[in-house]
N, C-alpha and C. Protein backbone atom coordinates (compact mmCIF):
# COMPACT_ATOMS: atom_id res chain seq x y z
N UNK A 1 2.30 9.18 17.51
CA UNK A 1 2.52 7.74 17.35
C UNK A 1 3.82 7.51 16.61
N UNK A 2 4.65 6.41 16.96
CA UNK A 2 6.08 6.19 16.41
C UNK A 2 5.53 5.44 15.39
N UNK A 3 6.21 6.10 14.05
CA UNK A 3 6.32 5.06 13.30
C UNK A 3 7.28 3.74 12.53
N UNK A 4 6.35 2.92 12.63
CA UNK A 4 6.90 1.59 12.91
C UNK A 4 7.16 1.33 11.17
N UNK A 5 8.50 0.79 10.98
CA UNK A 5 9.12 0.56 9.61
C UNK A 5 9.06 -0.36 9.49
N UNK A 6 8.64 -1.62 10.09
CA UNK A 6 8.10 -3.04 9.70
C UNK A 6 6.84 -3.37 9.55
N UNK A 7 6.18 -2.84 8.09
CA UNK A 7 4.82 -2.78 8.12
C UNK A 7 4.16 -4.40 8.79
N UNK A 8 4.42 -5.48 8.60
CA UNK A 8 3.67 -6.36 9.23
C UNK A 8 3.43 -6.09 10.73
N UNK A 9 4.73 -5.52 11.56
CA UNK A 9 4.26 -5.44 12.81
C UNK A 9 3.55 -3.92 12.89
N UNK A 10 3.71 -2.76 12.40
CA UNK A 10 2.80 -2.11 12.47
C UNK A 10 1.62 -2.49 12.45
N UNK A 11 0.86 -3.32 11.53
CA UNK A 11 -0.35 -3.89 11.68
C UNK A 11 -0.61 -4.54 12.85
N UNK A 12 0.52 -6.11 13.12
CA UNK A 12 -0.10 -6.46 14.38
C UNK A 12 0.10 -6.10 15.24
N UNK A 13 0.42 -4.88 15.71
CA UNK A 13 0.84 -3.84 16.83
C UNK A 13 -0.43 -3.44 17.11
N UNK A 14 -1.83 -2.90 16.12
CA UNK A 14 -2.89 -2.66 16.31
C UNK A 14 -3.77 -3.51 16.90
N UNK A 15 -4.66 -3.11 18.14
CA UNK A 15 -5.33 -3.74 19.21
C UNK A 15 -6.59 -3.97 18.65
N UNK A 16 -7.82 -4.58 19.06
CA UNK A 16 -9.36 -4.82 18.61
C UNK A 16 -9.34 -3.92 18.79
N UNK A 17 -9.47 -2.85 19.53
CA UNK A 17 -10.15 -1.82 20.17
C UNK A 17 -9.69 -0.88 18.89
N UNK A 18 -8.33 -0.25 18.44
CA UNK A 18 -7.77 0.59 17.78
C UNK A 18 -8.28 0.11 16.20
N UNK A 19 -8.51 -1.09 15.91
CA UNK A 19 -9.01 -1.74 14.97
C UNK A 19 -10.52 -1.16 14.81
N UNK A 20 -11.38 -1.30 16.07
CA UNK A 20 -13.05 -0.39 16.19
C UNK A 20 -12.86 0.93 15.43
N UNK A 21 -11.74 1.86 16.45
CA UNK A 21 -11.59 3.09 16.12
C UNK A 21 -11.37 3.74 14.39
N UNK A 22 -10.31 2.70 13.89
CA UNK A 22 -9.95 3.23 12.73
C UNK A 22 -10.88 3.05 12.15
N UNK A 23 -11.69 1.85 12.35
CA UNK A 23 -13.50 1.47 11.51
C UNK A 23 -13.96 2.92 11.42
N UNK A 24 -14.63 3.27 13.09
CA UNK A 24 -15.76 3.79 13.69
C UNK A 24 -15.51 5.77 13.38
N UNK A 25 -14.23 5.93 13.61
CA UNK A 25 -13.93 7.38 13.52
C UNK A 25 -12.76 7.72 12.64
N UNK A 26 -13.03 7.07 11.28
CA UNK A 26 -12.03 7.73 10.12
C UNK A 26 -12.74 9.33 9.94
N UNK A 27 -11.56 10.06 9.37
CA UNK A 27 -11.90 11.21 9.24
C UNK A 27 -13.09 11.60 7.73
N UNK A 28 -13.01 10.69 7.07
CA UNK A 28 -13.66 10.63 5.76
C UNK A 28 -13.30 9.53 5.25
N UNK A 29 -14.42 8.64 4.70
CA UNK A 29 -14.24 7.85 3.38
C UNK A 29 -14.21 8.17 2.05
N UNK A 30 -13.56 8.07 1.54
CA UNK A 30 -13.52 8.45 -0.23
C UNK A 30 -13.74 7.02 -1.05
N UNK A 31 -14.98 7.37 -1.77
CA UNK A 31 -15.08 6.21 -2.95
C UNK A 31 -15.72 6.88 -3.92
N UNK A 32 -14.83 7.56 -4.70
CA UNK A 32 -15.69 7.55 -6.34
C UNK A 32 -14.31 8.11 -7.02
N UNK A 33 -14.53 8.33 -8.04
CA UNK A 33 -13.37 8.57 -9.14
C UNK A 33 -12.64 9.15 -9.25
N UNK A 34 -11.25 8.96 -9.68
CA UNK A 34 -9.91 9.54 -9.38
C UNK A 34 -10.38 11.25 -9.21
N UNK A 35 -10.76 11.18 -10.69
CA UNK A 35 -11.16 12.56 -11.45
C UNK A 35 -12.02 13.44 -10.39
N UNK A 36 -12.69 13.28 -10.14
CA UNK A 36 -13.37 13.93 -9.04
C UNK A 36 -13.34 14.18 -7.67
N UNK A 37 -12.11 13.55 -7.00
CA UNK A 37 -11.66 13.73 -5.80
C UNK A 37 -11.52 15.10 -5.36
N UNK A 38 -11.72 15.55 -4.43
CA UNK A 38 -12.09 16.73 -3.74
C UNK A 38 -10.24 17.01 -3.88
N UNK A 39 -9.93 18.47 -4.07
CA UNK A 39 -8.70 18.89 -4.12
C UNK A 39 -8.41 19.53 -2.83
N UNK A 40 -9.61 19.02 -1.56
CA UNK A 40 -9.04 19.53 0.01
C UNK A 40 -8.20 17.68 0.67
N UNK A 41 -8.74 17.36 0.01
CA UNK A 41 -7.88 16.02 0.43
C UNK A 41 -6.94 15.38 0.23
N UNK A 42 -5.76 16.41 0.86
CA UNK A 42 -4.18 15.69 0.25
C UNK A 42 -3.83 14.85 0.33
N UNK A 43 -4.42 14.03 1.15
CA UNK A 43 -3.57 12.74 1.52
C UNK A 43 -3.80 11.93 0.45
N UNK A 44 -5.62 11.73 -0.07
CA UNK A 44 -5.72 11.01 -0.85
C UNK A 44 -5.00 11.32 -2.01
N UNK A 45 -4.67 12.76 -2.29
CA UNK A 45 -4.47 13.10 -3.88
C UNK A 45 -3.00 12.78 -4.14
N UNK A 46 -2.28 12.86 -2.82
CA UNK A 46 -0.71 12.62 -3.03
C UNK A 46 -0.11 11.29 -2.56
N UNK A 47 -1.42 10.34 -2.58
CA UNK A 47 -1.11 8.87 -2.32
C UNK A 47 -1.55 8.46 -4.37
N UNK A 48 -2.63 8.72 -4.77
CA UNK A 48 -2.87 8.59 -5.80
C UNK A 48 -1.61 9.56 -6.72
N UNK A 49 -1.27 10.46 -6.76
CA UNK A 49 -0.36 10.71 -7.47
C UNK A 49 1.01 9.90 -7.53
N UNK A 50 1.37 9.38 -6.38
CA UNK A 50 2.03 8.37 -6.50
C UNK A 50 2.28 7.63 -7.17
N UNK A 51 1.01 6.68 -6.90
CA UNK A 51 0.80 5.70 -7.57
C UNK A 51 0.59 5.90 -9.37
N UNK A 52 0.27 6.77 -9.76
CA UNK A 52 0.02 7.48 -11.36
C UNK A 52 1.47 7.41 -11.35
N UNK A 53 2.51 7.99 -10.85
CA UNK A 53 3.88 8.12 -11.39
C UNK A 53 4.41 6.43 -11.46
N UNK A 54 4.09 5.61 -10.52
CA UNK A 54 4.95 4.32 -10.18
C UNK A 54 4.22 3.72 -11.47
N UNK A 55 2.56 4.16 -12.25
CA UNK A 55 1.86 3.19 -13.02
C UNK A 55 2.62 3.51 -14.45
N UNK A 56 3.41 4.83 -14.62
CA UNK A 56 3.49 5.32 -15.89
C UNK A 56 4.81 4.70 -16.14
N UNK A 57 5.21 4.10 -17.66
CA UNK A 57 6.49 3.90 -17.99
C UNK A 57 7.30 4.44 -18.18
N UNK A 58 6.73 6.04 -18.63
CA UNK A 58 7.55 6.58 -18.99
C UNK A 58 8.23 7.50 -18.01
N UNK A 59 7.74 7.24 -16.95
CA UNK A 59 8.70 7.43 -15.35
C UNK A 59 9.34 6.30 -14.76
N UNK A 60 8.86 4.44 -15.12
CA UNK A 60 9.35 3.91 -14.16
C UNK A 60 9.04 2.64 -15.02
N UNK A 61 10.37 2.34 -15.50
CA UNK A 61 10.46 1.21 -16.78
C UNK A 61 10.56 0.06 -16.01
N UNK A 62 9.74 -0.46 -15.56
CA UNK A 62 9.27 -1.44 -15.00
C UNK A 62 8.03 -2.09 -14.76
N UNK A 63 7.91 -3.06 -15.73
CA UNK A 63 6.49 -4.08 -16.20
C UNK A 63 5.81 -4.14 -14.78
N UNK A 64 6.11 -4.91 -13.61
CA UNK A 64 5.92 -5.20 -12.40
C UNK A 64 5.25 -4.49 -11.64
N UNK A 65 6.27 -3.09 -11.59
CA UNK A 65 5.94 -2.52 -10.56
C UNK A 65 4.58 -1.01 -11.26
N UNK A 66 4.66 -0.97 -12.87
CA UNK A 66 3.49 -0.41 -13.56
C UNK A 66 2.55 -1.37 -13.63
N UNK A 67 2.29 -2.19 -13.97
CA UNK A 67 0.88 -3.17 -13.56
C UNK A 67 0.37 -3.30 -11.83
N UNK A 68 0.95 -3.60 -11.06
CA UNK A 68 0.74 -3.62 -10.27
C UNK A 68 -0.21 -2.41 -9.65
N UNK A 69 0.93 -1.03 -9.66
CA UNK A 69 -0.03 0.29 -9.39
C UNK A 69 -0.95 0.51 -10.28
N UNK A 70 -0.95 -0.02 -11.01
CA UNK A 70 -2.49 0.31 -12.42
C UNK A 70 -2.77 -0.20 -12.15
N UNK A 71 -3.27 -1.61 -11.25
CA UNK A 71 -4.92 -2.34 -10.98
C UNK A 71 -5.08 -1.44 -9.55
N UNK A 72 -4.44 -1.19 -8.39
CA UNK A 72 -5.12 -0.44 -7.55
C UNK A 72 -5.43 0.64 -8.54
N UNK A 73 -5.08 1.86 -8.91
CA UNK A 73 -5.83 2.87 -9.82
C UNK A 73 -6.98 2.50 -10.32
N UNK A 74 -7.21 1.20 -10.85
CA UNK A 74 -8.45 0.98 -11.74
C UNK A 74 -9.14 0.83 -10.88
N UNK A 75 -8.85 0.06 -9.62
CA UNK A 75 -9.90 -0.71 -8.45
C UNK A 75 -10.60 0.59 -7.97
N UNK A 76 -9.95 1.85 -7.58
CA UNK A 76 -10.33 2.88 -7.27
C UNK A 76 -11.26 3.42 -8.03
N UNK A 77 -10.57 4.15 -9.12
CA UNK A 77 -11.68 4.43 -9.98
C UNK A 77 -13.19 3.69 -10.21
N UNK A 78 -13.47 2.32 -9.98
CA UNK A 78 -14.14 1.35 -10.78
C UNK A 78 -15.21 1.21 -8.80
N UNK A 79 -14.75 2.05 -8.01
CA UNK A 79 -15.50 1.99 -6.95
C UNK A 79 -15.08 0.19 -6.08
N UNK A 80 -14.16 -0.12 -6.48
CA UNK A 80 -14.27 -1.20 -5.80
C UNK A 80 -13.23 -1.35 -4.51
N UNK A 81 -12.63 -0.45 -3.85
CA UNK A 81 -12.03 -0.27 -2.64
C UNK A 81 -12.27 0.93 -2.10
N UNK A 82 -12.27 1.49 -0.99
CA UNK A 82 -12.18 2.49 -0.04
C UNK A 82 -10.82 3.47 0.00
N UNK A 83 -10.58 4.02 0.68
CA UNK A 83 -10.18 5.13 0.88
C UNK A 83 -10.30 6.09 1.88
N UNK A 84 -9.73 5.53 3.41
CA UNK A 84 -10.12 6.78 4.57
C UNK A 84 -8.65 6.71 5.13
N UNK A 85 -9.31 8.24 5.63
CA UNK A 85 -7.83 8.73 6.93
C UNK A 85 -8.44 8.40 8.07
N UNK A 86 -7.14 8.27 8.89
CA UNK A 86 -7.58 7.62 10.31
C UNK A 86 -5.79 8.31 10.70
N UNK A 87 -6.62 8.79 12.10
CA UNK A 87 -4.74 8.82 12.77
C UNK A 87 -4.59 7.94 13.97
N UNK A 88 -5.55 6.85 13.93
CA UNK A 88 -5.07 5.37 14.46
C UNK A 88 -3.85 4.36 13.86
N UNK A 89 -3.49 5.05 12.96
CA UNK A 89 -2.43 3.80 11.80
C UNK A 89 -1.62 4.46 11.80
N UNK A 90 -0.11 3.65 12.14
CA UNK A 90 1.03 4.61 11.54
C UNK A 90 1.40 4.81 10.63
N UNK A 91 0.91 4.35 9.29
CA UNK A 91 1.37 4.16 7.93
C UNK A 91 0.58 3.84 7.31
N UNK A 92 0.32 3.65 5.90
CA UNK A 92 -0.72 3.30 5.04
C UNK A 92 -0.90 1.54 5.43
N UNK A 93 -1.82 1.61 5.44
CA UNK A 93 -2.24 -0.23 5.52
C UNK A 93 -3.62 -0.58 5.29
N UNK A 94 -3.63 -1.69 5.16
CA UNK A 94 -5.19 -2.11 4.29
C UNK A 94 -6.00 -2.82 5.09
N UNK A 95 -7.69 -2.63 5.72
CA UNK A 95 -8.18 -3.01 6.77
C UNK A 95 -9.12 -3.60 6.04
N UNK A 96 -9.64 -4.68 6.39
CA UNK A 96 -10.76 -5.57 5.90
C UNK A 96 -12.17 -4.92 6.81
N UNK A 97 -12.82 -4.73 6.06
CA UNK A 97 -14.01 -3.94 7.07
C UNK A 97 -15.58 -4.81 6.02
N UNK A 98 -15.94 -5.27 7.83
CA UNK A 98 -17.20 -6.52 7.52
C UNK A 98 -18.20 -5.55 7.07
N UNK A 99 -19.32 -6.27 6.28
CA UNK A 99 -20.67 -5.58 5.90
C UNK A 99 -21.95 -6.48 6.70
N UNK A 100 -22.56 -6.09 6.98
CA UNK A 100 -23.96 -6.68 7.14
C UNK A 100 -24.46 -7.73 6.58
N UNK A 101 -24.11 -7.72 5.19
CA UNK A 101 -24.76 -8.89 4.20
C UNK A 101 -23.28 -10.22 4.10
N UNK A 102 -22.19 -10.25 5.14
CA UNK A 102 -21.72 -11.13 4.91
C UNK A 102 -20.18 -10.48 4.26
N UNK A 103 -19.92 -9.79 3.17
CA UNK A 103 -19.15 -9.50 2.09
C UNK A 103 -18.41 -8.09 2.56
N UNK A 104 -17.04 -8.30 3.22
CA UNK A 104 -16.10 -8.06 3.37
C UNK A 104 -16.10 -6.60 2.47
N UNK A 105 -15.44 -5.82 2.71
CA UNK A 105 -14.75 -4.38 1.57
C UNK A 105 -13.37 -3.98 2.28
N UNK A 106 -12.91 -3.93 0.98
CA UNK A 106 -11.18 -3.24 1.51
C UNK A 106 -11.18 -1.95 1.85
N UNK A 107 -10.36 -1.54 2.35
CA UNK A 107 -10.19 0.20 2.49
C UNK A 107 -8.72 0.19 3.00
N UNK A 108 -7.63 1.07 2.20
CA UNK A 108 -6.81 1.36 2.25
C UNK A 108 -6.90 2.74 3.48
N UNK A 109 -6.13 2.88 4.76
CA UNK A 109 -6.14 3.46 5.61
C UNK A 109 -4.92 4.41 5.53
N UNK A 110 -4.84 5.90 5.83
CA UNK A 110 -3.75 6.57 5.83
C UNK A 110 -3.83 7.56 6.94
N UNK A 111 -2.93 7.51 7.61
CA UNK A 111 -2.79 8.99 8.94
C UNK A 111 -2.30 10.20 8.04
N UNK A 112 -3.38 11.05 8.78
CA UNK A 112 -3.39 12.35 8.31
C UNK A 112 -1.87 13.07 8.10
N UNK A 113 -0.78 12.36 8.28
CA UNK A 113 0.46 13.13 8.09
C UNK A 113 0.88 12.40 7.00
N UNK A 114 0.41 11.32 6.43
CA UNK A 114 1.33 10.67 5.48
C UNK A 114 2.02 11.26 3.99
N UNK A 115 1.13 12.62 3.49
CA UNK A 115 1.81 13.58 2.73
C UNK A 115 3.91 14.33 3.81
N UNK A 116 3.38 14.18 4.98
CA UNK A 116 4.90 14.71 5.57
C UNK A 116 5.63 13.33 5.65
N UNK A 117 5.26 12.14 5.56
CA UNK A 117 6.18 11.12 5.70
C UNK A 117 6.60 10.48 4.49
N UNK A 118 5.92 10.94 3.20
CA UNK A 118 6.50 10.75 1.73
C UNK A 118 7.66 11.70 1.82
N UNK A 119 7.46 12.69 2.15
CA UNK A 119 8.60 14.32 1.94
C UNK A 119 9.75 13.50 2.83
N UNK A 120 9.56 13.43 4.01
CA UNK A 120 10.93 12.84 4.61
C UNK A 120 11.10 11.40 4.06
N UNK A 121 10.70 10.52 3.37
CA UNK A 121 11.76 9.44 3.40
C UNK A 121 10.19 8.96 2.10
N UNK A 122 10.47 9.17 0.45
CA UNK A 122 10.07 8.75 -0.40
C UNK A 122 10.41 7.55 -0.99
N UNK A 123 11.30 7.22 -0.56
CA UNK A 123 11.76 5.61 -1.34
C UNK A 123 10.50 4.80 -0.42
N UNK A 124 10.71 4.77 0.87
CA UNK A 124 10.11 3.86 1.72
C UNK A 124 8.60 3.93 1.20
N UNK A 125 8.33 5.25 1.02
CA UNK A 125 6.62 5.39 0.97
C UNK A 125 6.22 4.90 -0.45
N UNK A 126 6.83 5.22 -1.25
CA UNK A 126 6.68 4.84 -3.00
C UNK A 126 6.14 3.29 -2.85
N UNK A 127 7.64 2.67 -1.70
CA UNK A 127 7.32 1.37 -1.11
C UNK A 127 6.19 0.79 -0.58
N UNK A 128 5.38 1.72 -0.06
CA UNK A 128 4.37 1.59 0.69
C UNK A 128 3.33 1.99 -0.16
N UNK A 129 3.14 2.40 -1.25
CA UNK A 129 1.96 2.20 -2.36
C UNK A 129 2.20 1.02 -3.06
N UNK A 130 3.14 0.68 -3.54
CA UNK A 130 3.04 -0.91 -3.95
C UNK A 130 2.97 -2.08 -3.08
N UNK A 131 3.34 -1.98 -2.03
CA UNK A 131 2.80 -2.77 -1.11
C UNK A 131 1.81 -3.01 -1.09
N UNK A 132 1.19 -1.73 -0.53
CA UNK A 132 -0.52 -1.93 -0.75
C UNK A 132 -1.53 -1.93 -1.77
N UNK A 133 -0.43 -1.78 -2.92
CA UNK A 133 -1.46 -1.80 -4.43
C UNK A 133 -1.41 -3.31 -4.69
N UNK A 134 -0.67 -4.36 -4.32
CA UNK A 134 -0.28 -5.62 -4.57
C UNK A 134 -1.69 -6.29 -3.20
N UNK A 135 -1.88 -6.16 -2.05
CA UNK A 135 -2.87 -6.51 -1.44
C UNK A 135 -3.81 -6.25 -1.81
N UNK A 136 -4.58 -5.22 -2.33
CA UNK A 136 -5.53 -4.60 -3.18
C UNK A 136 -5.46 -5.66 -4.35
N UNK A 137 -4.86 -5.48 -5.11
CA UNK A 137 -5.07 -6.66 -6.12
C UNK A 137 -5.49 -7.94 -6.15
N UNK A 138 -5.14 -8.32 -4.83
CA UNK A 138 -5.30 -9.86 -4.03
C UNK A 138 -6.59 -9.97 -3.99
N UNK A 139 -6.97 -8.99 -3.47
CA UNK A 139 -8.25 -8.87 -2.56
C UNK A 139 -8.98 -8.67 -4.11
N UNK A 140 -9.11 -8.17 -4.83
CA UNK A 140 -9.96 -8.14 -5.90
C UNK A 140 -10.25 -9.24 -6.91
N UNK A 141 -8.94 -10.14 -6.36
CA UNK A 141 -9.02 -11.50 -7.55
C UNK A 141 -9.68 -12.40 -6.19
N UNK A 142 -10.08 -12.33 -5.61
CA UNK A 142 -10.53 -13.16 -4.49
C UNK A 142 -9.65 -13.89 -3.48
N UNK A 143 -8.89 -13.47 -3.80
CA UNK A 143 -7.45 -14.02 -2.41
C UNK A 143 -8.29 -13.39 -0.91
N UNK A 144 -8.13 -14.58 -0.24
CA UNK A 144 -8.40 -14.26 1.02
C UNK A 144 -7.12 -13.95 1.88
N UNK A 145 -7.18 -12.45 2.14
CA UNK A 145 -6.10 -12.10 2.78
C UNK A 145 -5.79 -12.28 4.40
N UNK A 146 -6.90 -12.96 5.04
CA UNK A 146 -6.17 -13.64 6.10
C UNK A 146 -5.75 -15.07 5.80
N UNK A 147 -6.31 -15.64 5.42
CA UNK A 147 -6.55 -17.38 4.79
C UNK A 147 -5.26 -17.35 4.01
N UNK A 148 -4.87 -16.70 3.74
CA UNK A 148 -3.41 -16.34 2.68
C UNK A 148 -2.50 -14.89 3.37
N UNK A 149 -2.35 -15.36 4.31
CA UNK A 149 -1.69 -14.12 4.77
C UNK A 149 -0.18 -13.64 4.35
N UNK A 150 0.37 -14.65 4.30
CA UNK A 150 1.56 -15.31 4.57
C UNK A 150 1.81 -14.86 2.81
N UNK A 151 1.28 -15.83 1.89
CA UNK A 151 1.46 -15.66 0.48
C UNK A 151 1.36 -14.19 -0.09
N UNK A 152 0.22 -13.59 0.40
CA UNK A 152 -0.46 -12.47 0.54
C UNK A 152 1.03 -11.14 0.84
N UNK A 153 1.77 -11.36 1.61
CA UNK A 153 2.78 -10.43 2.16
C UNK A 153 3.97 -10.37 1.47
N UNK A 154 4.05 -11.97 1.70
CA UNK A 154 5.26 -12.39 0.26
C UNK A 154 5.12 -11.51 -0.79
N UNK A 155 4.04 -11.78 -1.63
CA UNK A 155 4.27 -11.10 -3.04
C UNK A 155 4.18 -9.36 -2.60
N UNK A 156 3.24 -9.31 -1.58
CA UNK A 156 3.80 -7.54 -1.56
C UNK A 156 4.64 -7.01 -1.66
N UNK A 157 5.77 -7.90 -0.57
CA UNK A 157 7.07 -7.71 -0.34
C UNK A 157 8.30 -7.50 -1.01
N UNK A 158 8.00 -8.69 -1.90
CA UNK A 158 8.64 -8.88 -3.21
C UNK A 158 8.53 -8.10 -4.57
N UNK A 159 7.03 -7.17 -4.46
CA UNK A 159 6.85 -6.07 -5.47
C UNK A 159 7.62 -4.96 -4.53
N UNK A 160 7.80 -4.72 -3.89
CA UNK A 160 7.99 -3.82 -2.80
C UNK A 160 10.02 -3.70 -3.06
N UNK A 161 10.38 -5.21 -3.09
CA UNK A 161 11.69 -5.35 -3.47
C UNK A 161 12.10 -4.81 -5.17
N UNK A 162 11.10 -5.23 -5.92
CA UNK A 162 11.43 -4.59 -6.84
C UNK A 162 11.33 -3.27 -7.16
N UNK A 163 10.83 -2.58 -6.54
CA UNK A 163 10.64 -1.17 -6.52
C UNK A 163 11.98 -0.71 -6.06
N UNK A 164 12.68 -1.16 -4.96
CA UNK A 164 14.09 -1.15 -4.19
C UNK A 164 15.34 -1.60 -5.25
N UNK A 165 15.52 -2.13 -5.82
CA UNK A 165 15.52 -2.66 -6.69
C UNK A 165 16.11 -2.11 -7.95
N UNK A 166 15.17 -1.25 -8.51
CA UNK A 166 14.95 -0.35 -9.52
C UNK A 166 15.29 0.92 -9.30
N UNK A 167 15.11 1.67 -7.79
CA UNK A 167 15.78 2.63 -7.34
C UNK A 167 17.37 2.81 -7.04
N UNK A 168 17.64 1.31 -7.16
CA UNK A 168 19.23 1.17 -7.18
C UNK A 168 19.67 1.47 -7.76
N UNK A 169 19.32 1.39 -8.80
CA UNK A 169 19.96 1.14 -10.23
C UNK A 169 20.04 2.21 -11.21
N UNK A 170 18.56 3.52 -10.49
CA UNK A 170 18.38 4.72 -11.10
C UNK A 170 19.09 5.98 -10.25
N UNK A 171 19.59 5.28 -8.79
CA UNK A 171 19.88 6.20 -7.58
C UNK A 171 21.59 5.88 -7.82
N UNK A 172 22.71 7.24 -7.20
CA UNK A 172 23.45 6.37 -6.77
C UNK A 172 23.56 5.88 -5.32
N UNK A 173 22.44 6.15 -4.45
CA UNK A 173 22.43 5.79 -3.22
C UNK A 173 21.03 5.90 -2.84
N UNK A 174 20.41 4.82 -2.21
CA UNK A 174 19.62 4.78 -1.03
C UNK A 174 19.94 4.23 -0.09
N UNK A 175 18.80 4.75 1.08
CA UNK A 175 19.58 4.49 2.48
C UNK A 175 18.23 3.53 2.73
N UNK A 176 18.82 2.45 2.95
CA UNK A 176 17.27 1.49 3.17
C UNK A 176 17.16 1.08 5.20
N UNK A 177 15.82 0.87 5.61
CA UNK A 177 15.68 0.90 6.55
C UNK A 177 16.28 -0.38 7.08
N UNK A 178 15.71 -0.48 8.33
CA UNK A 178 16.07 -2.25 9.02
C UNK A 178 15.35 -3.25 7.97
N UNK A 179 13.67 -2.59 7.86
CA UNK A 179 13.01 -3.46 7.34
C UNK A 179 13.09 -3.71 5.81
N UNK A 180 13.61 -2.90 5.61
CA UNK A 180 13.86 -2.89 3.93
C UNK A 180 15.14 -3.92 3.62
N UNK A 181 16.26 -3.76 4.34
CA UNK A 181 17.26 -4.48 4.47
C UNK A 181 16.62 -5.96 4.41
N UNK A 182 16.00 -6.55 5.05
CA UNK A 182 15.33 -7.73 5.80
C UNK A 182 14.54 -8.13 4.34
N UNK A 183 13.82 -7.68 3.62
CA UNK A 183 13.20 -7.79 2.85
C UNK A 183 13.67 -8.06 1.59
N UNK A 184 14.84 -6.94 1.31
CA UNK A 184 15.92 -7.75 0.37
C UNK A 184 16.58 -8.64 0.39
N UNK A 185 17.04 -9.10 1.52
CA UNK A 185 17.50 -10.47 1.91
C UNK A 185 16.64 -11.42 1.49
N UNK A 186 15.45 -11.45 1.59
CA UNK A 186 14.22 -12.21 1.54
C UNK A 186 13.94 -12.89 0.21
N UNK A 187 14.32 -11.59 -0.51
CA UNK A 187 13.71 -11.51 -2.13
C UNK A 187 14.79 -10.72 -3.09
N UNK A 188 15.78 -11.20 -2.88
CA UNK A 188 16.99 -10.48 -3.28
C UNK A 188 16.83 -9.81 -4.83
N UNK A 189 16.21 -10.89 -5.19
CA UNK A 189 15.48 -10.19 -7.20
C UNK A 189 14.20 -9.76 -6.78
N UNK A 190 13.43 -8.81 -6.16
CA UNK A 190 12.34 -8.36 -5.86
C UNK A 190 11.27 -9.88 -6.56
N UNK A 191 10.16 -9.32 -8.09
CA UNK A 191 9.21 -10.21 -8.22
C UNK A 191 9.41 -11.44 -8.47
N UNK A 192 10.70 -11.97 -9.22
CA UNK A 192 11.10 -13.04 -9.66
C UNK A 192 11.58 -13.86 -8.66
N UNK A 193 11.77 -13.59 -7.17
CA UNK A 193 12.35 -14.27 -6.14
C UNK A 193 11.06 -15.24 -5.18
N UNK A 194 10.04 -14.46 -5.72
CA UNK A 194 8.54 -14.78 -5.03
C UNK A 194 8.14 -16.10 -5.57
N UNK A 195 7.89 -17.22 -5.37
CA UNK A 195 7.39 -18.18 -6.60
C UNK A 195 5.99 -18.47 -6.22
N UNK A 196 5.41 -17.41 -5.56
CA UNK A 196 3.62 -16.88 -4.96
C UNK A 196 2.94 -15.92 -5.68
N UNK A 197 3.29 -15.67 -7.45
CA UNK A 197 3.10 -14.81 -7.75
C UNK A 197 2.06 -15.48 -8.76
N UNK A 198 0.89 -15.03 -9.57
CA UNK A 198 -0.27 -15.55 -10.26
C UNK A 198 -0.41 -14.81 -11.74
């Protein structure tokens, strides 16, 4: 599967049917505590390590983009989101998956290669845990992430910019994609450019 560098259309690129699949035949769900995660499951352990480096200050002096990855971490730990591989998705993205009793659960989705697509191009993916640690957050304060889609992407986007942002400034070069380009344009001061932020 090509992967697609404009995470919104990666998502709506996905069909009902591929939408069933990633439900119906993830390779494993993971829900329980950081600490105890099985050490055969890289994907999860080197998406969460990630996010531990983006939460710590003393790697990444930035209020924004350390709060942000510290409420997905907590949400995890605290059992309140999911966690499966699927190699229906081209990239990490976050699927709303219905329950029986009415009440919705998140689950953050990752294809089984996404440890080889941090190695080739880590700015983007770093990108792609705050992205999705910022929807995760939404979703836990009760933001309805279709009903707010729009607001919902914004502020991802815009944490997502500040992460870009901050790598500028610590890099003397990144090479940013189409979509990354597009996004800074958008939100030229990453969080402070958003005025969708709570």
């Amino acid at each position: 599967m090509q992967i697609c560098k404009d995470r919104k259309k990666a998502i709506e690129s996905l069909s009902q049917d591929q939408v069933k699949k990633i439900t119906n035949e993830m390779k494993g769900i993971i829900r329980g505590k950081i600490t105890n995660v099985s050490s055969t499951n890289s994907v999860f352990q080197e998406f969460i390590d990630v996010a531990i480096v983006l939460s710590k200050d003393k790697f990444f002096k930035n209020k924004n983009i350390n709060n942000v990855t510290s409420a997905l971490l907590d949400l995890i730990e605290n059992k309140k989101i999911y966690f499966g591989i699927s190699d229906h998705v081209p990239n990490v993205i976050v699927a709303i998956v219905p329950q029986k009793d009415g009440n919705p659960y998140l689950t953050i989705m990752a294809p089984s290669n996404w440890p080889s697509l941090l190695r080739d191009d880590p700015d983007y993916q770093m990108g792609t845990v705050v992205y999705i640690s910022s929807h995760c957050k939404d979703f836990a304060n009760g933001i309805d992430l279709k009903e707010e889609s729009e607001k919902s992407q914004n502020r991802a986007m815009s944490y997502e910019v500040e992460l870009i942002n901050y790598l500028k400034e610590k890099k003397k070069e990144i090479k940013l994609n189409e979509y990354q380009e597009e996004i800074c344009k958008k939100f030229p001061n990453g969080h402070s450019s958003c005025d969708c932020h709570y």
